[in-house]
C-alpha atoms as a PDB file:
ATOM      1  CA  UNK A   1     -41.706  -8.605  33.627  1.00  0.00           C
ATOM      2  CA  UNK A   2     -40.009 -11.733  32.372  1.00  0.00           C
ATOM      3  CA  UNK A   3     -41.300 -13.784  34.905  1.00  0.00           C
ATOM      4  CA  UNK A   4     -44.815 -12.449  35.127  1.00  0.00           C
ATOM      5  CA  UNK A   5     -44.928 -13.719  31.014  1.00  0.00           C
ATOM      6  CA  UNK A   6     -43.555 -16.856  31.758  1.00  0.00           C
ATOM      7  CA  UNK A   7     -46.560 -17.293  34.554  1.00  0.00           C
ATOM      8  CA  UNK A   8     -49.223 -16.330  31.642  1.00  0.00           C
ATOM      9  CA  UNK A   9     -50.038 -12.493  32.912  1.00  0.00           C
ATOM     10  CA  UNK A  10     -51.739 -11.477  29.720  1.00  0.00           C
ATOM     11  CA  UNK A  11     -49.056  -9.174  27.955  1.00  0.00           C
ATOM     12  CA  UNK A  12     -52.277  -6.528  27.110  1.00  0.00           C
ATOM     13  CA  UNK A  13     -54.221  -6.573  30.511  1.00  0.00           C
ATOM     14  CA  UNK A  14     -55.097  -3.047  30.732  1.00  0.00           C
ATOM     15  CA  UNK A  15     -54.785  -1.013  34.028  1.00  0.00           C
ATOM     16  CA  UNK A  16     -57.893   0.883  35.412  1.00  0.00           C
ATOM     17  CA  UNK A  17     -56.813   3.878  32.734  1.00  0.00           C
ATOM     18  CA  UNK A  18     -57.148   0.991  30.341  1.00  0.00           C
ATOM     19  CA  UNK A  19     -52.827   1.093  29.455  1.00  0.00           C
ATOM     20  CA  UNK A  20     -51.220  -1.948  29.051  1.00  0.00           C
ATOM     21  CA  UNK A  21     -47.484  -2.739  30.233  1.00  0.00           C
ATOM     22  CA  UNK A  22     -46.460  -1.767  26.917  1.00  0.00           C
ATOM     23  CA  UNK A  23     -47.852   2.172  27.103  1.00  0.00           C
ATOM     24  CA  UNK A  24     -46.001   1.943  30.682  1.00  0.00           C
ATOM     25  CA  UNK A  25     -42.782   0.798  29.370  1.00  0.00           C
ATOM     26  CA  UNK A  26     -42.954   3.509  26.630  1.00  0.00           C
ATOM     27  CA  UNK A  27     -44.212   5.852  28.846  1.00  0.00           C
ATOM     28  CA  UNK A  28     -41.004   5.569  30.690  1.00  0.00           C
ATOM     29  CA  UNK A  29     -38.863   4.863  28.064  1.00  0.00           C
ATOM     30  CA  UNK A  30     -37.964   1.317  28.975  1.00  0.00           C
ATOM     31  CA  UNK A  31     -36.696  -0.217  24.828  1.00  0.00           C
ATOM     32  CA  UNK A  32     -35.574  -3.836  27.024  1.00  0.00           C
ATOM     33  CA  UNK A  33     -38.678  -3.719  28.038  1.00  0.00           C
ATOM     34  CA  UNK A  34     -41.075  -2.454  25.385  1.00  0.00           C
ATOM     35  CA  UNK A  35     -38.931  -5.487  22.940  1.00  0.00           C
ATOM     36  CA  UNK A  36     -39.751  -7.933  25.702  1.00  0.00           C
ATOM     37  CA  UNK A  37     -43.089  -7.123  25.402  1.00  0.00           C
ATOM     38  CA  UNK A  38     -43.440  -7.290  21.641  1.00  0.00           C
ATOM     39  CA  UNK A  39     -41.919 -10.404  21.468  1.00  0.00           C
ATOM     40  CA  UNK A  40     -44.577 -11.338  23.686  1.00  0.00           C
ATOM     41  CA  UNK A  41     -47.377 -10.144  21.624  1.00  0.00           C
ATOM     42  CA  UNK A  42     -48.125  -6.746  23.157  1.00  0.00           C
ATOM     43  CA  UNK A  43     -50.253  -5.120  20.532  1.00  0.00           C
ATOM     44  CA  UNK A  44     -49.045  -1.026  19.362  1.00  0.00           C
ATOM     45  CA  UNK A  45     -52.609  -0.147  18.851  1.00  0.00           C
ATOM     46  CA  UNK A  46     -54.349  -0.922  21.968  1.00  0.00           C
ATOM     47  CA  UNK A  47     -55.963   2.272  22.801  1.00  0.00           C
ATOM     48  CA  UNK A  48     -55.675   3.454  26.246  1.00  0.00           C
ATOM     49  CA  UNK A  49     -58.765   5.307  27.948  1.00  0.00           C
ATOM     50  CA  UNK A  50     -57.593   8.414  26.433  1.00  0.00           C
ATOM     51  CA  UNK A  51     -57.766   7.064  23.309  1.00  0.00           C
ATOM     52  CA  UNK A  52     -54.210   7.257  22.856  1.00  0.00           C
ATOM     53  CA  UNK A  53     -52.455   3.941  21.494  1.00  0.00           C
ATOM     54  CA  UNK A  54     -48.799   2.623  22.338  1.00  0.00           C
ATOM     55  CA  UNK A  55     -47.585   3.046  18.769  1.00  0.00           C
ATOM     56  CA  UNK A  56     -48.637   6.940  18.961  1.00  0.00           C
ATOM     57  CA  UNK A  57     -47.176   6.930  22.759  1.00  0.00           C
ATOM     58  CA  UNK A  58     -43.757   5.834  20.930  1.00  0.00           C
ATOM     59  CA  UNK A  59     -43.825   8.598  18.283  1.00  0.00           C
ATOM     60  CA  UNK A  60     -44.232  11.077  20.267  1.00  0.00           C
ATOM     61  CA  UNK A  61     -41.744  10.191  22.721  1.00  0.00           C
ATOM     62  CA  UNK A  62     -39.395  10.609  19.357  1.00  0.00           C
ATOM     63  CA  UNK A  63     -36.849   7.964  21.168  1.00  0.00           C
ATOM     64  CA  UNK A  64     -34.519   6.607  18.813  1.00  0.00           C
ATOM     65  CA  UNK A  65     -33.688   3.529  20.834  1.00  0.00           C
ATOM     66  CA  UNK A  66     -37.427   2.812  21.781  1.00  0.00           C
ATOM     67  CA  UNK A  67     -38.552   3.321  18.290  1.00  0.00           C
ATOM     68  CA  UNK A  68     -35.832   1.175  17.621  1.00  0.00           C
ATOM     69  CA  UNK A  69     -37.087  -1.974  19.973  1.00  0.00           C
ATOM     70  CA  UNK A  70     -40.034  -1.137  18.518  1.00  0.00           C
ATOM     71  CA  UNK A  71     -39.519  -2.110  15.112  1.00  0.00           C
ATOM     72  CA  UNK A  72     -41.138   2.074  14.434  1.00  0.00           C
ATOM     73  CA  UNK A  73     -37.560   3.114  13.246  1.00  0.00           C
ATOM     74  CA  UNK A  74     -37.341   4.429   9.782  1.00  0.00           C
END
């Protein structure tokens, strides 16, 4: 993922179901990755197709650690 950034993949290109590499990584529970992401610029409230955002993807997983690389923890 690192190296796709670093070639200038847009962090929010959307996938035919319109998610991003951010819903993926949450999706999956992937926190190194969802923080990688962020720090790129990934935006929380891109909605997918569904209408379903990443920020409401990461509540729902209830995921300490993602909410945590997040920056969602309370």
């Amino acid at each position: 993922m690192a190296e796709l950034l670093r070639e200038g993949v847009a962090v929010d290109s959307p996938d035919d179901a319109g998610e991003t590499a951010l819903m993926k990584s949450i999706q999956a529970r992937h926190p190194t990755v969802a923080a990688l992401l962020r720090r790129h610029g990934a935006d929380l409230d891109l909605k997918n197709h569904a209408g379903v955002s990443a920020r409401a993807l990461a509540a729902s997983s209830e995921d300490p650690e993602l909410l945590e690389a997040l920056g969602l923890a309370r």
